[in-house]
PDB file of N, CA and C in Angstrom:
ATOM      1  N   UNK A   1       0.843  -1.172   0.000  1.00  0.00           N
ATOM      2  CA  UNK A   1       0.000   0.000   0.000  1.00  0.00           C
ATOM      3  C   UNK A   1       0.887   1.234   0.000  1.00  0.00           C
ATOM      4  N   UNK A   2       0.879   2.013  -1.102  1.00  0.00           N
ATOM      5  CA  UNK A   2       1.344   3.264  -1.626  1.00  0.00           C
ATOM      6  C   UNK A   2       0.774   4.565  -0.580  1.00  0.00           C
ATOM      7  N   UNK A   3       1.511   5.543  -0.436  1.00  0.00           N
ATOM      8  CA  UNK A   3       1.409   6.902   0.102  1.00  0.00           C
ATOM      9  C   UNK A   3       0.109   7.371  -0.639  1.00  0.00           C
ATOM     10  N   UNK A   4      -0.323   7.432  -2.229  1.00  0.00           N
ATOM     11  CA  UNK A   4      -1.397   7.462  -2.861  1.00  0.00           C
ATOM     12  C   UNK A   4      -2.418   7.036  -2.395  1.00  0.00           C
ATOM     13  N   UNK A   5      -2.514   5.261  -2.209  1.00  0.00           N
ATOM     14  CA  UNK A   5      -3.654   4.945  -1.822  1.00  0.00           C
ATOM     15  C   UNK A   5      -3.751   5.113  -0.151  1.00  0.00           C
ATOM     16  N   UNK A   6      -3.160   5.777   0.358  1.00  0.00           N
ATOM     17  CA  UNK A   6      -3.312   6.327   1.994  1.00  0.00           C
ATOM     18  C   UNK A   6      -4.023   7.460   1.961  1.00  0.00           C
ATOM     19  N   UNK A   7      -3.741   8.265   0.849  1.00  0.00           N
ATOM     20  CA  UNK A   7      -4.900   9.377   1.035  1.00  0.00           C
ATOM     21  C   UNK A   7      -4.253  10.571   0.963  1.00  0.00           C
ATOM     22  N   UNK A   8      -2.549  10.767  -0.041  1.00  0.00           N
ATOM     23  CA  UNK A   8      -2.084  11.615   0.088  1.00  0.00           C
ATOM     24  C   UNK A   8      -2.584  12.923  -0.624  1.00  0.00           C
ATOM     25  N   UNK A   9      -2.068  14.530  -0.290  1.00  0.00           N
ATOM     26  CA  UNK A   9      -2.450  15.405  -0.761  1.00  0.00           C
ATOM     27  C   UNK A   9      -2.005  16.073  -1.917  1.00  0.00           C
ATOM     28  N   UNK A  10      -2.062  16.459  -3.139  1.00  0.00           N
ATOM     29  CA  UNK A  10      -1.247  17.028  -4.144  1.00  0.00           C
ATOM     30  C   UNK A  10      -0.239  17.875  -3.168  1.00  0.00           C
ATOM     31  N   UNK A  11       1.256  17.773  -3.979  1.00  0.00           N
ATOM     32  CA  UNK A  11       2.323  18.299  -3.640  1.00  0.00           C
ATOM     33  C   UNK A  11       2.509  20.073  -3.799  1.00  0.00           C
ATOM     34  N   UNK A  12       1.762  20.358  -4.989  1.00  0.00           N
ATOM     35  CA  UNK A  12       1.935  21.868  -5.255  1.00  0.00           C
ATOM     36  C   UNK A  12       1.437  22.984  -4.469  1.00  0.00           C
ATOM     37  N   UNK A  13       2.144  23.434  -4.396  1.00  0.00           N
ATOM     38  CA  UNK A  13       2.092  24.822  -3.727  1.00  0.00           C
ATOM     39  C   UNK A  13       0.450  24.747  -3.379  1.00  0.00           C
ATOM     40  N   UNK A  14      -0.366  25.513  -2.621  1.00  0.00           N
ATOM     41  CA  UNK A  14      -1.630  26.489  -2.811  1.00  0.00           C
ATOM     42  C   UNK A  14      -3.059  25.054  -3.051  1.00  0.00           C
ATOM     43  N   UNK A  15      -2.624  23.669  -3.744  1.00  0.00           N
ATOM     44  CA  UNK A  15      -3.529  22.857  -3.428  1.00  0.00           C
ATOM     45  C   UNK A  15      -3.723  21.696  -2.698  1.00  0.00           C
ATOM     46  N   UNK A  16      -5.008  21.551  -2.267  1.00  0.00           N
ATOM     47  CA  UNK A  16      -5.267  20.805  -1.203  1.00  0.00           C
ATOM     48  C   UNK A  16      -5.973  19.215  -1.569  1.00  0.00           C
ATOM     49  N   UNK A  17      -6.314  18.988  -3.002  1.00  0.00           N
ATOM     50  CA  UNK A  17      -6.867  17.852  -3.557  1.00  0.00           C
ATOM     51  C   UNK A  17      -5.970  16.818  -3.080  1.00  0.00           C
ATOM     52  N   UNK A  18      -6.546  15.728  -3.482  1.00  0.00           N
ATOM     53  CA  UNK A  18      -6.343  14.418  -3.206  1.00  0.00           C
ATOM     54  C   UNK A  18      -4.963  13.985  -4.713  1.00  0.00           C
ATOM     55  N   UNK A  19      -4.091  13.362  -4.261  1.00  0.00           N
ATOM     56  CA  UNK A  19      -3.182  13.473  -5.430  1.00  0.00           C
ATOM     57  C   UNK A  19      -3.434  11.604  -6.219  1.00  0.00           C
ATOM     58  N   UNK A  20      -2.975  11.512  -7.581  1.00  0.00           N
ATOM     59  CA  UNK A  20      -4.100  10.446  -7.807  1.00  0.00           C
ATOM     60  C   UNK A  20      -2.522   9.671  -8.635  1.00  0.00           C
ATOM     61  N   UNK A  21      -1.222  10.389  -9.016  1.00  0.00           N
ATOM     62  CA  UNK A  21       0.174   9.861  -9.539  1.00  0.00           C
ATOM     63  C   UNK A  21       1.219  10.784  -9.009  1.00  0.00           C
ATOM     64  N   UNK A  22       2.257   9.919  -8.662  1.00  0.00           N
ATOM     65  CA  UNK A  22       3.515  10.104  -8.018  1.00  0.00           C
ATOM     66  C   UNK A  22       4.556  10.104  -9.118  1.00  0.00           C
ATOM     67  N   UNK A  23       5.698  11.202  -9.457  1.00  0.00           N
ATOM     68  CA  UNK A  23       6.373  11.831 -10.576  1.00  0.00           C
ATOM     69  C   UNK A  23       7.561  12.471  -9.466  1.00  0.00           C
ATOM     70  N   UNK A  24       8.739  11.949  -9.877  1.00  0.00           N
ATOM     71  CA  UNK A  24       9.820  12.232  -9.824  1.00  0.00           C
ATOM     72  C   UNK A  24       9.962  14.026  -9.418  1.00  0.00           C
ATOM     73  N   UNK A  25      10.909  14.485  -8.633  1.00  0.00           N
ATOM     74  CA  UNK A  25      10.686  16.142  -8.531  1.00  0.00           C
ATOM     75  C   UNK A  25      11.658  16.764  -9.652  1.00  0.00           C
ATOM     76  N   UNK A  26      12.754  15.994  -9.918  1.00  0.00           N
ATOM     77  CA  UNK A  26      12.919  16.112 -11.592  1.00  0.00           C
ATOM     78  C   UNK A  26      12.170  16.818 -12.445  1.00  0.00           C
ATOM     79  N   UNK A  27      11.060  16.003 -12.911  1.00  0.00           N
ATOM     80  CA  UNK A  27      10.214  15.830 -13.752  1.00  0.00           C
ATOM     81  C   UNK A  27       8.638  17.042 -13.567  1.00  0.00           C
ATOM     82  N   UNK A  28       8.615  17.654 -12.511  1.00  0.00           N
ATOM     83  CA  UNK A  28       7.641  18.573 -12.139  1.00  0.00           C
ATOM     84  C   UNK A  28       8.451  19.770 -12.008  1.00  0.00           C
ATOM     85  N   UNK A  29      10.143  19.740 -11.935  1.00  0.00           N
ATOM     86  CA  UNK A  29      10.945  20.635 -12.099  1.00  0.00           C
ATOM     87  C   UNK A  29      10.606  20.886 -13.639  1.00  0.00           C
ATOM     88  N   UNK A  30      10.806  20.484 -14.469  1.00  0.00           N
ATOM     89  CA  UNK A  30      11.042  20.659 -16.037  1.00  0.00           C
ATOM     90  C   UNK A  30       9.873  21.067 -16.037  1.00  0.00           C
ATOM     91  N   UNK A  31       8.251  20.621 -15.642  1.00  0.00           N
ATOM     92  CA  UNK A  31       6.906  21.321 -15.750  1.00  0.00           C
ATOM     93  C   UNK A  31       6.923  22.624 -15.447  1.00  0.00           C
ATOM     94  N   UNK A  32       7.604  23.038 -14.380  1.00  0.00           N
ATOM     95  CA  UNK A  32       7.367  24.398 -14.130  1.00  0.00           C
ATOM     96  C   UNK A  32       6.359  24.127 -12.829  1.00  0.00           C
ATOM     97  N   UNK A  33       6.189  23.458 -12.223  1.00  0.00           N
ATOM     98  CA  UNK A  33       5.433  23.101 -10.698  1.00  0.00           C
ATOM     99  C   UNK A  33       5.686  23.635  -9.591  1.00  0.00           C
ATOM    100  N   UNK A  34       5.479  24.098  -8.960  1.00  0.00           N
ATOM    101  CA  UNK A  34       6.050  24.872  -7.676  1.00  0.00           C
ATOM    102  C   UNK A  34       5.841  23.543  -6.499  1.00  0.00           C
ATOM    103  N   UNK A  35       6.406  22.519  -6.280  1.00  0.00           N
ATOM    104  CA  UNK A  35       6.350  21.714  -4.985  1.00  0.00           C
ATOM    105  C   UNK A  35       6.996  21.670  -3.813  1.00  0.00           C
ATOM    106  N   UNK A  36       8.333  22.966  -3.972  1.00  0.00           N
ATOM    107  CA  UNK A  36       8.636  23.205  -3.054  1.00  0.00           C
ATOM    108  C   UNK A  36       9.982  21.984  -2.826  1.00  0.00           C
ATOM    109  N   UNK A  37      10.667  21.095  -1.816  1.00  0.00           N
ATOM    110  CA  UNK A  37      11.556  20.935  -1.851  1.00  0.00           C
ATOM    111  C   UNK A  37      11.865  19.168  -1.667  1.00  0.00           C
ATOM    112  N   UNK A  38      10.690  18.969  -2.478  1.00  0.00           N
ATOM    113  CA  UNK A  38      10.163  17.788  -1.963  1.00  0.00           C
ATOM    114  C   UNK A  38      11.339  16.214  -2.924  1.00  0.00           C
ATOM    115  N   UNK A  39      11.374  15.401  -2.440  1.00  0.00           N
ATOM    116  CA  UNK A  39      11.849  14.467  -3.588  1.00  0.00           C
ATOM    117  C   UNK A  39      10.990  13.419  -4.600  1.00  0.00           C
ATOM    118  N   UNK A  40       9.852  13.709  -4.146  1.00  0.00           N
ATOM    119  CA  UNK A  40       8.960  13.089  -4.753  1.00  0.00           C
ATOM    120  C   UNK A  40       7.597  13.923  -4.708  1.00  0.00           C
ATOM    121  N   UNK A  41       7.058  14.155  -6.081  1.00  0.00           N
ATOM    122  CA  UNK A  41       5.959  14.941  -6.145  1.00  0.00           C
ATOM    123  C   UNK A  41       4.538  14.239  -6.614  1.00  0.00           C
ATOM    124  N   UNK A  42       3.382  14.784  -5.640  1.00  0.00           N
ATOM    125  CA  UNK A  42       2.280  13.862  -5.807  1.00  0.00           C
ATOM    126  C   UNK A  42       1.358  14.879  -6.540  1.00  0.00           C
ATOM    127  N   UNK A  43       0.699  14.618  -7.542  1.00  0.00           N
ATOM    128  CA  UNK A  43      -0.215  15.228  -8.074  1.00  0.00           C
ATOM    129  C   UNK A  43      -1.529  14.960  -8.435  1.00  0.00           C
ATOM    130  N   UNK A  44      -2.504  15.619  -7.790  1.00  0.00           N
ATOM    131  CA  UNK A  44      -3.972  15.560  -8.513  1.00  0.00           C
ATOM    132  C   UNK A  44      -4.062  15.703  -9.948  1.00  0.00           C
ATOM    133  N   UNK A  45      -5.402  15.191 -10.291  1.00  0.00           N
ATOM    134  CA  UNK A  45      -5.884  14.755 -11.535  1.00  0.00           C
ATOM    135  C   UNK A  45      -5.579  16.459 -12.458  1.00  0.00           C
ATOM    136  N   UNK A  46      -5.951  17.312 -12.049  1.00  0.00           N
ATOM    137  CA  UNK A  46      -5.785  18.821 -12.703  1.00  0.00           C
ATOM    138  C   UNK A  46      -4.042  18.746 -12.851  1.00  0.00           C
ATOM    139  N   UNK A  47      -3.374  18.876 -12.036  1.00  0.00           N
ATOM    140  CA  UNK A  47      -1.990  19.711 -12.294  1.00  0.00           C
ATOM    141  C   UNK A  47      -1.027  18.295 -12.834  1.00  0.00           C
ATOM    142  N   UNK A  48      -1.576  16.867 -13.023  1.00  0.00           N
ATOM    143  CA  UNK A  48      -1.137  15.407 -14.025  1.00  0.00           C
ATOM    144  C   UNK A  48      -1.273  16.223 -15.318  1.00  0.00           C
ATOM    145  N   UNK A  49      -2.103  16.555 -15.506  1.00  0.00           N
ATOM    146  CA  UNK A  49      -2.706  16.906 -16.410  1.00  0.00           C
ATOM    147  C   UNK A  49      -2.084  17.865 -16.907  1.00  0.00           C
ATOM    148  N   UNK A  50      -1.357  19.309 -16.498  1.00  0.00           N
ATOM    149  CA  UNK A  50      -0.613  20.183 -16.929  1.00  0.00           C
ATOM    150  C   UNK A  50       0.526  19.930 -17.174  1.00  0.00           C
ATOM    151  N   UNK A  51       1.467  18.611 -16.091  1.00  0.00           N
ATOM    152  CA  UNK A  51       2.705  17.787 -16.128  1.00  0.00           C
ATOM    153  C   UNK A  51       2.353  17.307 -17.906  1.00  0.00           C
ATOM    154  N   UNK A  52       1.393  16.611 -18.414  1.00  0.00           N
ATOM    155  CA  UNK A  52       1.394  15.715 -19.325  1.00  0.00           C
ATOM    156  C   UNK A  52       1.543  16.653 -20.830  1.00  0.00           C
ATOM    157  N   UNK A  53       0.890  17.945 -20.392  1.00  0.00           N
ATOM    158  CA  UNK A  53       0.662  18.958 -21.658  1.00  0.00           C
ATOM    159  C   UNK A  53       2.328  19.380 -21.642  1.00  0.00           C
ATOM    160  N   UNK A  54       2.838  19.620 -20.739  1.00  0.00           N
ATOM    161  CA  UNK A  54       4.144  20.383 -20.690  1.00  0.00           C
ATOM    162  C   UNK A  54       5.652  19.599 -21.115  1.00  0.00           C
ATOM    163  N   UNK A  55       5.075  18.360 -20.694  1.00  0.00           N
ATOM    164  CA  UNK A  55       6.586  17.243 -20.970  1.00  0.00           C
ATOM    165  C   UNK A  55       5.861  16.683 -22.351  1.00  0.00           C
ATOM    166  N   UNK A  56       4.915  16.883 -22.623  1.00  0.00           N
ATOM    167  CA  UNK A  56       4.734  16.271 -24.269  1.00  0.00           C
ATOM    168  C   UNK A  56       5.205  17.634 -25.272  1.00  0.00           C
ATOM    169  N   UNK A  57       5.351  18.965 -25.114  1.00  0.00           N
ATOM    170  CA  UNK A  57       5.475  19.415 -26.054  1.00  0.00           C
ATOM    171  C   UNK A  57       7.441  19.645 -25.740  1.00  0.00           C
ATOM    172  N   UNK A  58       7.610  19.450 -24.420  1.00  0.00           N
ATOM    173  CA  UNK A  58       9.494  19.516 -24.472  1.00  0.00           C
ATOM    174  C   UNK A  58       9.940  18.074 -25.494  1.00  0.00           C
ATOM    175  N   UNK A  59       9.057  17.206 -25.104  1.00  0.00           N
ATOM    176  CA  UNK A  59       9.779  15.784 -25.988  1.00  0.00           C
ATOM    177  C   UNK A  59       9.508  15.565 -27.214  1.00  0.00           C
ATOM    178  N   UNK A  60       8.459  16.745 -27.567  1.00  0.00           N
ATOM    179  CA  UNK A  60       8.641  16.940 -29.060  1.00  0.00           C
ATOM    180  C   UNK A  60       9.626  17.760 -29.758  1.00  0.00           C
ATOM    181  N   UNK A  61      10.042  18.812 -28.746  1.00  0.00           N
ATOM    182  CA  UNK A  61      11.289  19.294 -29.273  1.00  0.00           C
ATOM    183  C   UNK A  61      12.194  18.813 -29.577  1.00  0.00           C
ATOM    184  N   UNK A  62      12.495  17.708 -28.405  1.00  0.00           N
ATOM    185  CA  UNK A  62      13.557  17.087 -27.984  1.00  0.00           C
ATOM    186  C   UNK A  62      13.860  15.977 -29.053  1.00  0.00           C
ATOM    187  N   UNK A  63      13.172  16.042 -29.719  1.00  0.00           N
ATOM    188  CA  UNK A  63      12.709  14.279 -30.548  1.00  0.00           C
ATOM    189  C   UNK A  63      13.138  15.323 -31.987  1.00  0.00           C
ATOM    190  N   UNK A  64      12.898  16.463 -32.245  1.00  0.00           N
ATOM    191  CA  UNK A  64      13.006  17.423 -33.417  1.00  0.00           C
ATOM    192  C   UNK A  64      14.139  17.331 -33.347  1.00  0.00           C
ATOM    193  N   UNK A  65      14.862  17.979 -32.135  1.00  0.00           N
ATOM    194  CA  UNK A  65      16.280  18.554 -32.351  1.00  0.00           C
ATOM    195  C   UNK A  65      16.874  17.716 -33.025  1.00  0.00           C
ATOM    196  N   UNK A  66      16.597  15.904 -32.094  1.00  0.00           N
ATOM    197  CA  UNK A  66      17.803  14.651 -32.473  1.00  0.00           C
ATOM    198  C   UNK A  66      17.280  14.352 -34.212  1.00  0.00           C
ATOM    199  N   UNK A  67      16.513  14.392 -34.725  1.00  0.00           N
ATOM    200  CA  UNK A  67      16.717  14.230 -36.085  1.00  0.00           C
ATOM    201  C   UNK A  67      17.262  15.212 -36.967  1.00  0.00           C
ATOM    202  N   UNK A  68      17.857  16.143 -36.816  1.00  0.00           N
ATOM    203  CA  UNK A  68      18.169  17.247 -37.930  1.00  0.00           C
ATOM    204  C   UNK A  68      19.470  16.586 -37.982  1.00  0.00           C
TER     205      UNK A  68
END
Protein backbone atom coordinates (compact mmCIF):
# COMPACT_ATOMS: atom_id res chain seq x y z
CA UNK A 1 0.00 0.00 0.00
CA UNK A 2 1.34 3.26 -1.63
CA UNK A 3 1.41 6.90 0.10
CA UNK A 4 -1.40 7.46 -2.86
CA UNK A 5 -3.65 4.95 -1.82
CA UNK A 6 -3.31 6.33 1.99
CA UNK A 7 -4.90 9.38 1.03
CA UNK A 8 -2.08 11.62 0.09
CA UNK A 9 -2.45 15.41 -0.76
CA UNK A 10 -1.25 17.03 -4.14
CA UNK A 11 2.32 18.30 -3.64
CA UNK A 12 1.94 21.87 -5.25
CA UNK A 13 2.09 24.82 -3.73
CA UNK A 14 -1.63 26.49 -2.81
CA UNK A 15 -3.53 22.86 -3.43
CA UNK A 16 -5.27 20.80 -1.20
CA UNK A 17 -6.87 17.85 -3.56
CA UNK A 18 -6.34 14.42 -3.21
CA UNK A 19 -3.18 13.47 -5.43
CA UNK A 20 -4.10 10.45 -7.81
CA UNK A 21 0.17 9.86 -9.54
CA UNK A 22 3.51 10.10 -8.02
CA UNK A 23 6.37 11.83 -10.58
CA UNK A 24 9.82 12.23 -9.82
CA UNK A 25 10.69 16.14 -8.53
CA UNK A 26 12.92 16.11 -11.59
CA UNK A 27 10.21 15.83 -13.75
CA UNK A 28 7.64 18.57 -12.14
CA UNK A 29 10.95 20.64 -12.10
CA UNK A 30 11.04 20.66 -16.04
CA UNK A 31 6.91 21.32 -15.75
CA UNK A 32 7.37 24.40 -14.13
CA UNK A 33 5.43 23.10 -10.70
CA UNK A 34 6.05 24.87 -7.68
CA UNK A 35 6.35 21.71 -4.99
CA UNK A 36 8.64 23.21 -3.05
CA UNK A 37 11.56 20.93 -1.85
CA UNK A 38 10.16 17.79 -1.96
CA UNK A 39 11.85 14.47 -3.59
CA UNK A 40 8.96 13.09 -4.75
CA UNK A 41 5.96 14.94 -6.14
CA UNK A 42 2.28 13.86 -5.81
CA UNK A 43 -0.22 15.23 -8.07
CA UNK A 44 -3.97 15.56 -8.51
CA UNK A 45 -5.88 14.75 -11.53
CA UNK A 46 -5.78 18.82 -12.70
CA UNK A 47 -1.99 19.71 -12.29
CA UNK A 48 -1.14 15.41 -14.03
CA UNK A 49 -2.71 16.91 -16.41
CA UNK A 50 -0.61 20.18 -16.93
CA UNK A 51 2.70 17.79 -16.13
CA UNK A 52 1.39 15.71 -19.32
CA UNK A 53 0.66 18.96 -21.66
CA UNK A 54 4.14 20.38 -20.69
CA UNK A 55 6.59 17.24 -20.97
CA UNK A 56 4.73 16.27 -24.27
CA UNK A 57 5.48 19.41 -26.05
CA UNK A 58 9.49 19.52 -24.47
CA UNK A 59 9.78 15.78 -25.99
CA UNK A 60 8.64 16.94 -29.06
CA UNK A 61 11.29 19.29 -29.27
CA UNK A 62 13.56 17.09 -27.98
CA UNK A 63 12.71 14.28 -30.55
CA UNK A 64 13.01 17.42 -33.42
CA UNK A 65 16.28 18.55 -32.35
CA UNK A 66 17.80 14.65 -32.47
CA UNK A 67 16.72 14.23 -36.09
CA UNK A 68 18.17 17.25 -37.93
Amino acid sequence: MGRIDKGVNCSVVGCSEKAIRSISSEDASQAKLNIGDAKRAYLCKTHYKELKKHLRKDRRLQKWRWNQ
